[in-house]
C-alpha atoms as a PDB file:
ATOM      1  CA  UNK A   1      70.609 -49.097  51.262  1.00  0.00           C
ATOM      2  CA  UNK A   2      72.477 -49.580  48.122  1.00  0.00           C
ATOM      3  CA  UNK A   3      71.553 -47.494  45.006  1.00  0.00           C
ATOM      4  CA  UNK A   4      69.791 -49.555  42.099  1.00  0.00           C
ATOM      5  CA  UNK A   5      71.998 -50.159  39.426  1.00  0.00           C
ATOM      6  CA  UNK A   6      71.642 -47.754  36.123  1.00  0.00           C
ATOM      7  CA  UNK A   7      70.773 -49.361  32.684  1.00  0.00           C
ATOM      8  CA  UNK A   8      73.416 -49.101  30.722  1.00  0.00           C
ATOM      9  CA  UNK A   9      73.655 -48.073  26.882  1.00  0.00           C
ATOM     10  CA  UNK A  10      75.997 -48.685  24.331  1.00  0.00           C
ATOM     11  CA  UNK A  11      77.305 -45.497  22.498  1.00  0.00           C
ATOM     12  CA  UNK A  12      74.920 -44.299  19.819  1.00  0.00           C
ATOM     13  CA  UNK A  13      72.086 -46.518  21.038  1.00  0.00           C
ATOM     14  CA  UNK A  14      70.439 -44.528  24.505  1.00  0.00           C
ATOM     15  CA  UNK A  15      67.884 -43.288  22.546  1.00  0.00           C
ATOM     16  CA  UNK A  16      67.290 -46.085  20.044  1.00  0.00           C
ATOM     17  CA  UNK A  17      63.538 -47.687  19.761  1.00  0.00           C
ATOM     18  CA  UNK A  18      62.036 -50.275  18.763  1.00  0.00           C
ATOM     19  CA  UNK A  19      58.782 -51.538  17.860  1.00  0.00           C
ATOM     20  CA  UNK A  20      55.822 -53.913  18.913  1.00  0.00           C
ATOM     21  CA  UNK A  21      55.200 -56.191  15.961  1.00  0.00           C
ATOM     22  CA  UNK A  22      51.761 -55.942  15.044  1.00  0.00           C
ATOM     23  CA  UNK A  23      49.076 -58.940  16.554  1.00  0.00           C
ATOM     24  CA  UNK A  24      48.397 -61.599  13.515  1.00  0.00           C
ATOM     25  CA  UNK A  25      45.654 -60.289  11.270  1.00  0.00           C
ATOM     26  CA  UNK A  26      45.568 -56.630  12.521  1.00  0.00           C
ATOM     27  CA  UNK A  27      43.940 -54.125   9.898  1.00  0.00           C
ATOM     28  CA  UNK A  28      46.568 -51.290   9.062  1.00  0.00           C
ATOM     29  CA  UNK A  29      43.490 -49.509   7.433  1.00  0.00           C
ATOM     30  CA  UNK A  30      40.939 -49.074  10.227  1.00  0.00           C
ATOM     31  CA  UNK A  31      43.784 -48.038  12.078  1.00  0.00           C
ATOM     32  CA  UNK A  32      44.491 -45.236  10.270  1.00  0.00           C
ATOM     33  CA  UNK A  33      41.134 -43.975  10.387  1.00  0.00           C
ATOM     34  CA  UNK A  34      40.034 -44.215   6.568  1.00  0.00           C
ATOM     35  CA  UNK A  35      36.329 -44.902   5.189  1.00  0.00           C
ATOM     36  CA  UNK A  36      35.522 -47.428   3.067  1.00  0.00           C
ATOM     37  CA  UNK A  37      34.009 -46.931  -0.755  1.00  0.00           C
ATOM     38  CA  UNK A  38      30.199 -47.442   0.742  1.00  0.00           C
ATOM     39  CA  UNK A  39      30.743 -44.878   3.343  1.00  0.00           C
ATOM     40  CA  UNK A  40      31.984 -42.226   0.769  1.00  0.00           C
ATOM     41  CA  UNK A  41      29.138 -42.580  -1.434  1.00  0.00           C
ATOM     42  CA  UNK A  42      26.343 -42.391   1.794  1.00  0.00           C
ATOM     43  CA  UNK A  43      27.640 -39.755   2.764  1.00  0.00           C
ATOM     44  CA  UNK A  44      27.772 -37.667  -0.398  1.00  0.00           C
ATOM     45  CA  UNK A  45      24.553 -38.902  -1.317  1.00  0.00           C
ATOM     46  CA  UNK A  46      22.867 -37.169   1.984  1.00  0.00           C
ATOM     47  CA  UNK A  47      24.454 -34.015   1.134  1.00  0.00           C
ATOM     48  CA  UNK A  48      23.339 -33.996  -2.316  1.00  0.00           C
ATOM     49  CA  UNK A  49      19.443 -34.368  -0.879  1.00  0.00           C
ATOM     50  CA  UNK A  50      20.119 -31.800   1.877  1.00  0.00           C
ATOM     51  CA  UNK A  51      21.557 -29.693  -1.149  1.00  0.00           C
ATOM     52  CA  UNK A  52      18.146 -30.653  -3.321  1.00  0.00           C
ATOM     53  CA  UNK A  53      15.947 -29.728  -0.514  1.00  0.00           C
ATOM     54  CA  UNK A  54      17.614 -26.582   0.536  1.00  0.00           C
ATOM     55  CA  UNK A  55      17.567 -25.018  -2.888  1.00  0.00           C
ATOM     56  CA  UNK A  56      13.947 -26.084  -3.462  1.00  0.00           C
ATOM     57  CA  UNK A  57      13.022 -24.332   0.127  1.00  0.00           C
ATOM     58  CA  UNK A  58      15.250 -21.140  -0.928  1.00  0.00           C
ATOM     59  CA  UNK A  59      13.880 -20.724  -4.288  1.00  0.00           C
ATOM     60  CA  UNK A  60      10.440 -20.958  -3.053  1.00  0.00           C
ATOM     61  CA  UNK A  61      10.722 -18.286  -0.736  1.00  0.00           C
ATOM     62  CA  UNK A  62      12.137 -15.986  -3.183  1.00  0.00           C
ATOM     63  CA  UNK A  63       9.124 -16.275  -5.499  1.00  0.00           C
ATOM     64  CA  UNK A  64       6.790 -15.849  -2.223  1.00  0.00           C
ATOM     65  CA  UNK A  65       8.565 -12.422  -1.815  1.00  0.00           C
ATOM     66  CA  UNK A  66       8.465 -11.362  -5.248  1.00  0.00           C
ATOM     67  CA  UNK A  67       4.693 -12.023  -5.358  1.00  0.00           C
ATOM     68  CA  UNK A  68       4.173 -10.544  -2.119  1.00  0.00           C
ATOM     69  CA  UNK A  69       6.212  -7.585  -3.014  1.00  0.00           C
ATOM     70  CA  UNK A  70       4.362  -6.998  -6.075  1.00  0.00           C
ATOM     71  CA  UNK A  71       1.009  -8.018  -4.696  1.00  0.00           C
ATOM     72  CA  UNK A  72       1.734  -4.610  -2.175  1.00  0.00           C
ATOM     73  CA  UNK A  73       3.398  -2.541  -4.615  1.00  0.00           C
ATOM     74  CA  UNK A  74       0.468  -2.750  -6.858  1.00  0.00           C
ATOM     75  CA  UNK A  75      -1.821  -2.472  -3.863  1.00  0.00           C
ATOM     76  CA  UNK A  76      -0.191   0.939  -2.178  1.00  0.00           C
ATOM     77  CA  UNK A  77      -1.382   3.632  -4.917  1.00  0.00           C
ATOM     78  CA  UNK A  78      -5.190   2.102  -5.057  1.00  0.00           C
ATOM     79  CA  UNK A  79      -5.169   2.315  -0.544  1.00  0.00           C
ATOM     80  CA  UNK A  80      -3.664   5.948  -1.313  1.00  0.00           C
ATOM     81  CA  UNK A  81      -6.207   6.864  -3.297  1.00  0.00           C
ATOM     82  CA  UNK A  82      -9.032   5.569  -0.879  1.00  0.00           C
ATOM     83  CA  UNK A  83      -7.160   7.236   1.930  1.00  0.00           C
ATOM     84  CA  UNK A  84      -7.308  10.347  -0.065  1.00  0.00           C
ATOM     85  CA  UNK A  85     -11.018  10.617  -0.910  1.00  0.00           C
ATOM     86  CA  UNK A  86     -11.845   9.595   2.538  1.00  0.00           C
ATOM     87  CA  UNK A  87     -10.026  12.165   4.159  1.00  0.00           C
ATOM     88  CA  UNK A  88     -11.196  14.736   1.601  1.00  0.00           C
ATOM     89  CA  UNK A  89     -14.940  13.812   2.254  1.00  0.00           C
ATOM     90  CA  UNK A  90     -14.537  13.907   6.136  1.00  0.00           C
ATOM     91  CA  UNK A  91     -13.270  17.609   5.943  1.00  0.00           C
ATOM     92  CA  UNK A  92     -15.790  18.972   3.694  1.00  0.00           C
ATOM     93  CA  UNK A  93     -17.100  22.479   4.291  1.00  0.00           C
ATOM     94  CA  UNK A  94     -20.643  22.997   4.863  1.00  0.00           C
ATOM     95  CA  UNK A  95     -21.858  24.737   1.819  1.00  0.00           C
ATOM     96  CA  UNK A  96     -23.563  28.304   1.888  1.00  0.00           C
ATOM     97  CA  UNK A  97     -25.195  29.719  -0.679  1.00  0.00           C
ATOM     98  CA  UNK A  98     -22.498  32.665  -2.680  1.00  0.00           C
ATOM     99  CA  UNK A  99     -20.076  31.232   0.196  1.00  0.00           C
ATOM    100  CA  UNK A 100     -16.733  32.099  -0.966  1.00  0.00           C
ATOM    101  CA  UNK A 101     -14.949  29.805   1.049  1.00  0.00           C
ATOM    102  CA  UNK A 102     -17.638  26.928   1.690  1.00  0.00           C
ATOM    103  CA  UNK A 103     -18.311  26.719  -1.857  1.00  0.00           C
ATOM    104  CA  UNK A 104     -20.681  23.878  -2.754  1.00  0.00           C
ATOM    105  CA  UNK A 105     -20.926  20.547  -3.042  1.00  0.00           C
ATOM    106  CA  UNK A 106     -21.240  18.783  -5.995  1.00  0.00           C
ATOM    107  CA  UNK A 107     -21.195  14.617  -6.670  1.00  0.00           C
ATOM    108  CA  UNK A 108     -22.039  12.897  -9.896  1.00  0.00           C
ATOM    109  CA  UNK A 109     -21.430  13.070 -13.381  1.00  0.00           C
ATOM    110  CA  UNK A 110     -21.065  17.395 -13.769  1.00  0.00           C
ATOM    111  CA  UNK A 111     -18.683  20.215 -14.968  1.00  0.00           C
ATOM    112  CA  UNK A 112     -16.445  21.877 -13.078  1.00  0.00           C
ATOM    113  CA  UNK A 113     -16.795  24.750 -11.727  1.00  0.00           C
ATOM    114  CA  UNK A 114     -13.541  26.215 -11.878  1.00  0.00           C
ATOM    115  CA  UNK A 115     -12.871  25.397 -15.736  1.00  0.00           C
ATOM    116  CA  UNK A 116     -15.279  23.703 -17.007  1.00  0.00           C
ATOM    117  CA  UNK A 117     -14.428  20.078 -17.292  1.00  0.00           C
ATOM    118  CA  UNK A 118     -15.507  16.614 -16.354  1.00  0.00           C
ATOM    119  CA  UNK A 119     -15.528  16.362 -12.778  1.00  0.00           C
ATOM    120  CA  UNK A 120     -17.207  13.211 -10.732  1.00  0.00           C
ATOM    121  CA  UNK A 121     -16.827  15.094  -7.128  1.00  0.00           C
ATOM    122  CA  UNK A 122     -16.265  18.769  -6.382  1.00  0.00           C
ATOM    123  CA  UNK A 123     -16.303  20.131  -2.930  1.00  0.00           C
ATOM    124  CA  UNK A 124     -14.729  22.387  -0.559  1.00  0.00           C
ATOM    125  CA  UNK A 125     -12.877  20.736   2.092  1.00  0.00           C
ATOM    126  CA  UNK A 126     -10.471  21.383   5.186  1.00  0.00           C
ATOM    127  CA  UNK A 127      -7.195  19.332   4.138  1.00  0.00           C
ATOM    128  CA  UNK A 128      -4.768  21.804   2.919  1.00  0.00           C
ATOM    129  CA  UNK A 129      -1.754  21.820   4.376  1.00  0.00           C
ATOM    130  CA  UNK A 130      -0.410  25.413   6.424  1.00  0.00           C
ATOM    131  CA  UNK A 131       2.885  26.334   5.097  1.00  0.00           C
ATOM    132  CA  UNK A 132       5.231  29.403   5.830  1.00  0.00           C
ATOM    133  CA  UNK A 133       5.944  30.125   2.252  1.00  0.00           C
ATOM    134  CA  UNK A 134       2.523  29.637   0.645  1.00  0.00           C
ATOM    135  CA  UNK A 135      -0.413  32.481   1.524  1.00  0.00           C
ATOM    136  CA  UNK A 136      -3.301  29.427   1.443  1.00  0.00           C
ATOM    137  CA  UNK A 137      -5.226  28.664   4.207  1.00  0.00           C
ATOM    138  CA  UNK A 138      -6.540  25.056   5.247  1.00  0.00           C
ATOM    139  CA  UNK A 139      -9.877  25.290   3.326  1.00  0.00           C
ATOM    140  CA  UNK A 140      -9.197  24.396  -0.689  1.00  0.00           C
ATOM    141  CA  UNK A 141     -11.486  23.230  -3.591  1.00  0.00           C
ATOM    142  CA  UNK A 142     -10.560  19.727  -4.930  1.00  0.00           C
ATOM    143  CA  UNK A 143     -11.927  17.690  -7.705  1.00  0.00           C
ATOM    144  CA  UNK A 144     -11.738  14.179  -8.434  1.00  0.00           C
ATOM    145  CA  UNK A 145     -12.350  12.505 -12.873  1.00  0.00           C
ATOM    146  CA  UNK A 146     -11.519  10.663 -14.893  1.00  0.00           C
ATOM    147  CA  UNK A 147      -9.078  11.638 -17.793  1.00  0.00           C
ATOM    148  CA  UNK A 148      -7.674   9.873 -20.696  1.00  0.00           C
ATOM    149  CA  UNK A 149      -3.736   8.342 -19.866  1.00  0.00           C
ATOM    150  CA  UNK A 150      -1.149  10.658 -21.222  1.00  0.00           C
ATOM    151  CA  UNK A 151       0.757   6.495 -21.842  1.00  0.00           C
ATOM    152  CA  UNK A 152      -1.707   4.967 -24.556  1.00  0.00           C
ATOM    153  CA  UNK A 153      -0.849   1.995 -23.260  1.00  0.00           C
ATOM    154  CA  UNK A 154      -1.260   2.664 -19.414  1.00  0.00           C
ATOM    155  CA  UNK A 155      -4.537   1.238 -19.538  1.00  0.00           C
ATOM    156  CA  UNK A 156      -8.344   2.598 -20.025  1.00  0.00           C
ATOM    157  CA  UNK A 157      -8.623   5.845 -18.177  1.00  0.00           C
ATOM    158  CA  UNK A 158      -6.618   7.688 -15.375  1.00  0.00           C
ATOM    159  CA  UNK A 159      -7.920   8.942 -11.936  1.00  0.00           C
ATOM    160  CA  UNK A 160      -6.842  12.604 -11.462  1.00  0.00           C
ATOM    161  CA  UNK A 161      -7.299  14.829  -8.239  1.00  0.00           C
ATOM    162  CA  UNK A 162      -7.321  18.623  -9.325  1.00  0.00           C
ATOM    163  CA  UNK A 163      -6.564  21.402  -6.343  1.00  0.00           C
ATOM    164  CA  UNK A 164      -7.850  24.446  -6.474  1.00  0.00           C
ATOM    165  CA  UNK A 165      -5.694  26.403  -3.382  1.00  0.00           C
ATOM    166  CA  UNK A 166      -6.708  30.430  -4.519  1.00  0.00           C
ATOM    167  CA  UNK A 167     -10.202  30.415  -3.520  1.00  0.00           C
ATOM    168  CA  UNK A 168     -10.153  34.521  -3.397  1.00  0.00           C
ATOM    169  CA  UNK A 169      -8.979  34.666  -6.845  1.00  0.00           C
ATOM    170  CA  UNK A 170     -10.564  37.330  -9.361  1.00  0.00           C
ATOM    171  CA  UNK A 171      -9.681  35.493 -11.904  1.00  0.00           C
ATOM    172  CA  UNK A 172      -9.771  31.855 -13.089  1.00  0.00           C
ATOM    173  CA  UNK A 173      -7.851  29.706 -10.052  1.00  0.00           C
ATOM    174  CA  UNK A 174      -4.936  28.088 -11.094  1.00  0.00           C
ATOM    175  CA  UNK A 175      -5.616  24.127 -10.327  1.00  0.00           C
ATOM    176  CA  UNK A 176      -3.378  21.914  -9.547  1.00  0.00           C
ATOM    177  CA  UNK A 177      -3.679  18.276 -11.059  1.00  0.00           C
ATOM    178  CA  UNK A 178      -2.334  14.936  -9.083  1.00  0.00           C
ATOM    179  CA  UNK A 179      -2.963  11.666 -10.793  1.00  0.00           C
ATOM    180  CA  UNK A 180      -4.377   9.440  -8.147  1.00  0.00           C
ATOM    181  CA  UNK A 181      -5.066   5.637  -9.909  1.00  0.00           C
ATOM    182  CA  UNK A 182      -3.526   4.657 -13.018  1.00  0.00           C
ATOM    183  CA  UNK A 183      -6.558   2.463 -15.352  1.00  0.00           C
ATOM    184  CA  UNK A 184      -9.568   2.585 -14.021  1.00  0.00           C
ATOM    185  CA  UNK A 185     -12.740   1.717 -16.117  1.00  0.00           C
ATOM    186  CA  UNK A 186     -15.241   3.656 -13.940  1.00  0.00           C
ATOM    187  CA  UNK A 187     -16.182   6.047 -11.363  1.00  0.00           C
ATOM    188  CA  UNK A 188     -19.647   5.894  -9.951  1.00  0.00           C
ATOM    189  CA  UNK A 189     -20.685   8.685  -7.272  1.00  0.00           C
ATOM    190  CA  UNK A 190     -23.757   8.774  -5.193  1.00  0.00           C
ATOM    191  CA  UNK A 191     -25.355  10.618  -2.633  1.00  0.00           C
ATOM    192  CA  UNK A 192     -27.511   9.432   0.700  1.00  0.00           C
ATOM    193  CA  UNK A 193     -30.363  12.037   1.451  1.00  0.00           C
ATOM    194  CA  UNK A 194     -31.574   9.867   4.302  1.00  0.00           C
ATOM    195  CA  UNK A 195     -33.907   7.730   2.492  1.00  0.00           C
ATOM    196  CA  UNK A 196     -32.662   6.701  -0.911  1.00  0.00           C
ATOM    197  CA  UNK A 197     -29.247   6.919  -2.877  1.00  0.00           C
ATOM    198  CA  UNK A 198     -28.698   9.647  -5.911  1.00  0.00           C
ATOM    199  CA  UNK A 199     -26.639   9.746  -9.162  1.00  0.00           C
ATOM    200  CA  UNK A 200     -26.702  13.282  -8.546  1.00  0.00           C
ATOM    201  CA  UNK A 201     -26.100  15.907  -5.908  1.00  0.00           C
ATOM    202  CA  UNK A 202     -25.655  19.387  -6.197  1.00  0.00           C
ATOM    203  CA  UNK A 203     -26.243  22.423  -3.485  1.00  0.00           C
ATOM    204  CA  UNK A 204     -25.296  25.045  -6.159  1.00  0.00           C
ATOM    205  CA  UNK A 205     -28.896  24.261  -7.611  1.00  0.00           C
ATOM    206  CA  UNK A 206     -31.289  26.407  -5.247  1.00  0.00           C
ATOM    207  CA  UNK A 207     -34.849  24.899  -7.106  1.00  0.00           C
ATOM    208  CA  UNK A 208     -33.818  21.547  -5.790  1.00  0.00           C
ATOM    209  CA  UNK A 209     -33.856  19.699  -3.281  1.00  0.00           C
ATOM    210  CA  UNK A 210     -30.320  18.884  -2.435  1.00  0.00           C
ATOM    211  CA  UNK A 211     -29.208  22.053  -1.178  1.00  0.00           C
ATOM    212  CA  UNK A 212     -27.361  20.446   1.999  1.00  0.00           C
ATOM    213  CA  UNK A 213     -24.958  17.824   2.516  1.00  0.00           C
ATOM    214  CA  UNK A 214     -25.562  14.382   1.650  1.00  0.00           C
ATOM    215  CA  UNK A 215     -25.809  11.907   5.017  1.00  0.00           C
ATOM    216  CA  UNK A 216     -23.051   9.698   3.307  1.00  0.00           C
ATOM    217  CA  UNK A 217     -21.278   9.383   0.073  1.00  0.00           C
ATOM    218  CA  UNK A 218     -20.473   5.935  -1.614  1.00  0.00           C
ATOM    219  CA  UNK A 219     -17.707   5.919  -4.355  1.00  0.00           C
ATOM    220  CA  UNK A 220     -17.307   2.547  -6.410  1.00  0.00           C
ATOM    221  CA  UNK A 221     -14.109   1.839  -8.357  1.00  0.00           C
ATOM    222  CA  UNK A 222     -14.062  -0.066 -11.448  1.00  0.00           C
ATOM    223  CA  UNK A 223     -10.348  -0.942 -12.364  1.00  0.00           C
ATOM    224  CA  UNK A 224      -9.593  -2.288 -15.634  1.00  0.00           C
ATOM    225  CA  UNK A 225      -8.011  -4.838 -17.425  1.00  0.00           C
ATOM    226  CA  UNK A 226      -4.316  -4.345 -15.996  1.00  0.00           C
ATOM    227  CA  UNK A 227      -5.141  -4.812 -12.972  1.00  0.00           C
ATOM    228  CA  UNK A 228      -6.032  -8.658 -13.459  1.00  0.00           C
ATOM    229  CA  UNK A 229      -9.370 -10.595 -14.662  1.00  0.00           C
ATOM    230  CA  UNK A 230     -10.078 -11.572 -10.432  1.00  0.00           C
ATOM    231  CA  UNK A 231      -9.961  -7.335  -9.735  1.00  0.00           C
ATOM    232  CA  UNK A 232     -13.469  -6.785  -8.587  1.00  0.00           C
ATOM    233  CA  UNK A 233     -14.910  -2.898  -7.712  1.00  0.00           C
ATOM    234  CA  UNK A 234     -13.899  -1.360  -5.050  1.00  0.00           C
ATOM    235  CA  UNK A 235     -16.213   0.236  -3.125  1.00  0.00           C
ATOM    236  CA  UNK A 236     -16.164   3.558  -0.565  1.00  0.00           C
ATOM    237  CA  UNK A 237     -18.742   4.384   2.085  1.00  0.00           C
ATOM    238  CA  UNK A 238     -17.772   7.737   3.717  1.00  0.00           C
ATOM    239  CA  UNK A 239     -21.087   8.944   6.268  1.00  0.00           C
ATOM    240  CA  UNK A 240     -20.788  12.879   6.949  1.00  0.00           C
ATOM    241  CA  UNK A 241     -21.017  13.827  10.111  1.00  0.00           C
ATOM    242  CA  UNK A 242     -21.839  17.754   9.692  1.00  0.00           C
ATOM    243  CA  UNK A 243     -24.959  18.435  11.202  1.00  0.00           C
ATOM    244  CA  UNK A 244     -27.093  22.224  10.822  1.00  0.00           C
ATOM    245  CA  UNK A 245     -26.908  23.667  14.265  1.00  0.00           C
ATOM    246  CA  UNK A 246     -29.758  26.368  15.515  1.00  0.00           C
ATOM    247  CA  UNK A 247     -29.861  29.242  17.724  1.00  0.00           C
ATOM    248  CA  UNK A 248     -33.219  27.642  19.154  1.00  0.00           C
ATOM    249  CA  UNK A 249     -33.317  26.451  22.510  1.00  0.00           C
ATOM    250  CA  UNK A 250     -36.149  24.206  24.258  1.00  0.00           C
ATOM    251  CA  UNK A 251     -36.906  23.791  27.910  1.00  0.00           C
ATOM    252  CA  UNK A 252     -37.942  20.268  29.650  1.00  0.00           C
ATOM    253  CA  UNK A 253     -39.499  20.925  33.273  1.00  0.00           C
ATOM    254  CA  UNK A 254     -42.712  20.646  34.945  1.00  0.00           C
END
């Protein structure tokens, strides 16, 4: 079989081209995959919405975390404070009468004990903490009242905790004062005896009749004006579960 014969090219020409002409009425600008005015303008229009609806989402959110943020922060030191008293009043010592150590327990509007001031609640309780370096034991005297703000403008009157860690001391006990609750209007203490609630308790006074521990304690907070016209009281119930134990013993049988 006889080979095909080659193409042949003149010099300067074997790799010269040339082009289709374009079909009648073909549209240069489709083909070179442009948009037309109407498209431009949909399409930035859509992103400007998307644009408009994201920032509106995004600065929403931020103001529902700010308020939430604050809404906690200002929560935290009133929760503290009710944590506090709650775990004060669940580890209070049984009081004795000249007991060194179980002290007594006093709740209402009294002095201290210790030096002589304002006090709403005084007791002996079991919530010191052990440490290597200090010499206290577990069993300290705090005190919770109400003091006037070292900021004038800090609101009406200041919650203050005052621990009392030298129980054995000769002399008058150094106390140690931690403020609690910034502004707050009112503290109002009283005392279950089983049947009725009272302003006042106090074991330290033998003639009466409160010379044991209450059944339960209810603390109401009044906070004031900072803390918002909605902020309502807020109220404590802490029952104490002590009970007097005997050395009696009875026996059931037939």
């Amino acid at each position: 079989m006889k080979p095909l014969p080659q193409a042949t090219f003149p010099r300067g020409d074997r790799h010269r081209w040339t082009p289709t002409p374009a079909r009648p009425g073909a549209s240069w600008s489709r083909a070179a995959g442009a948009f037309t005015l109407i498209e431009l303008i949909l399409s930035i229009g859509a992103a400007a919405l998307i644009l408009i609806v994201a920032n509106q989402v995004l600065f929403t959110s931020l103001r529902l975390r700010d308020k939430v943020s604050g809404a906690v922060e200002s929560a935290f030191p009133l929760e503290l404070t009710l944590d506090t008293l709650r775990l004060d009043l669940q580890g209070v010592v049984t009081p004795k009468t000249n007991g060194i150590l179980s002290g007594s327990f006093r709740a209402g509007p009294l002095q201290s004990t210790v030096d002589s001031r304002p006090v709403s609640l005084e007791f002996n309780t079991t919530t010191g903490s052990l440490r290597e370096t200090e010499p206290w034991g577990a069993v300290q005297r705090v005190s919770y009242s109400l003091r006037t703000p070292v900021d004038p403008g800090g609101g009406s009157l200041d919650l203050y905790r005052g621990v009392c860690r030298n129980l054995l001391s000769l002399s008058v006990a150094p106390v140690e004062d931690q403020l609690l609750l910034r502004d707050v209007a009112r503290i109002d203490v009283e005392s279950f005896d089983g049947l009725q609630w009272l302003p006042q308790w106090d074991t330290s006074d033998t003639s009466g009749a409160t010379t044991n521990l209450p059944v339960a304690v209810r603390i109401r907070l009044q906070r004031g004006p900072t803390w918002g016209a909605d902020a309502s009281p807020v109220e404590l119930l802490v029952p104490l579960g002590i009970q007097s134990r005997t050395n009696s013993t009875s026996t059931v049988g037939g």
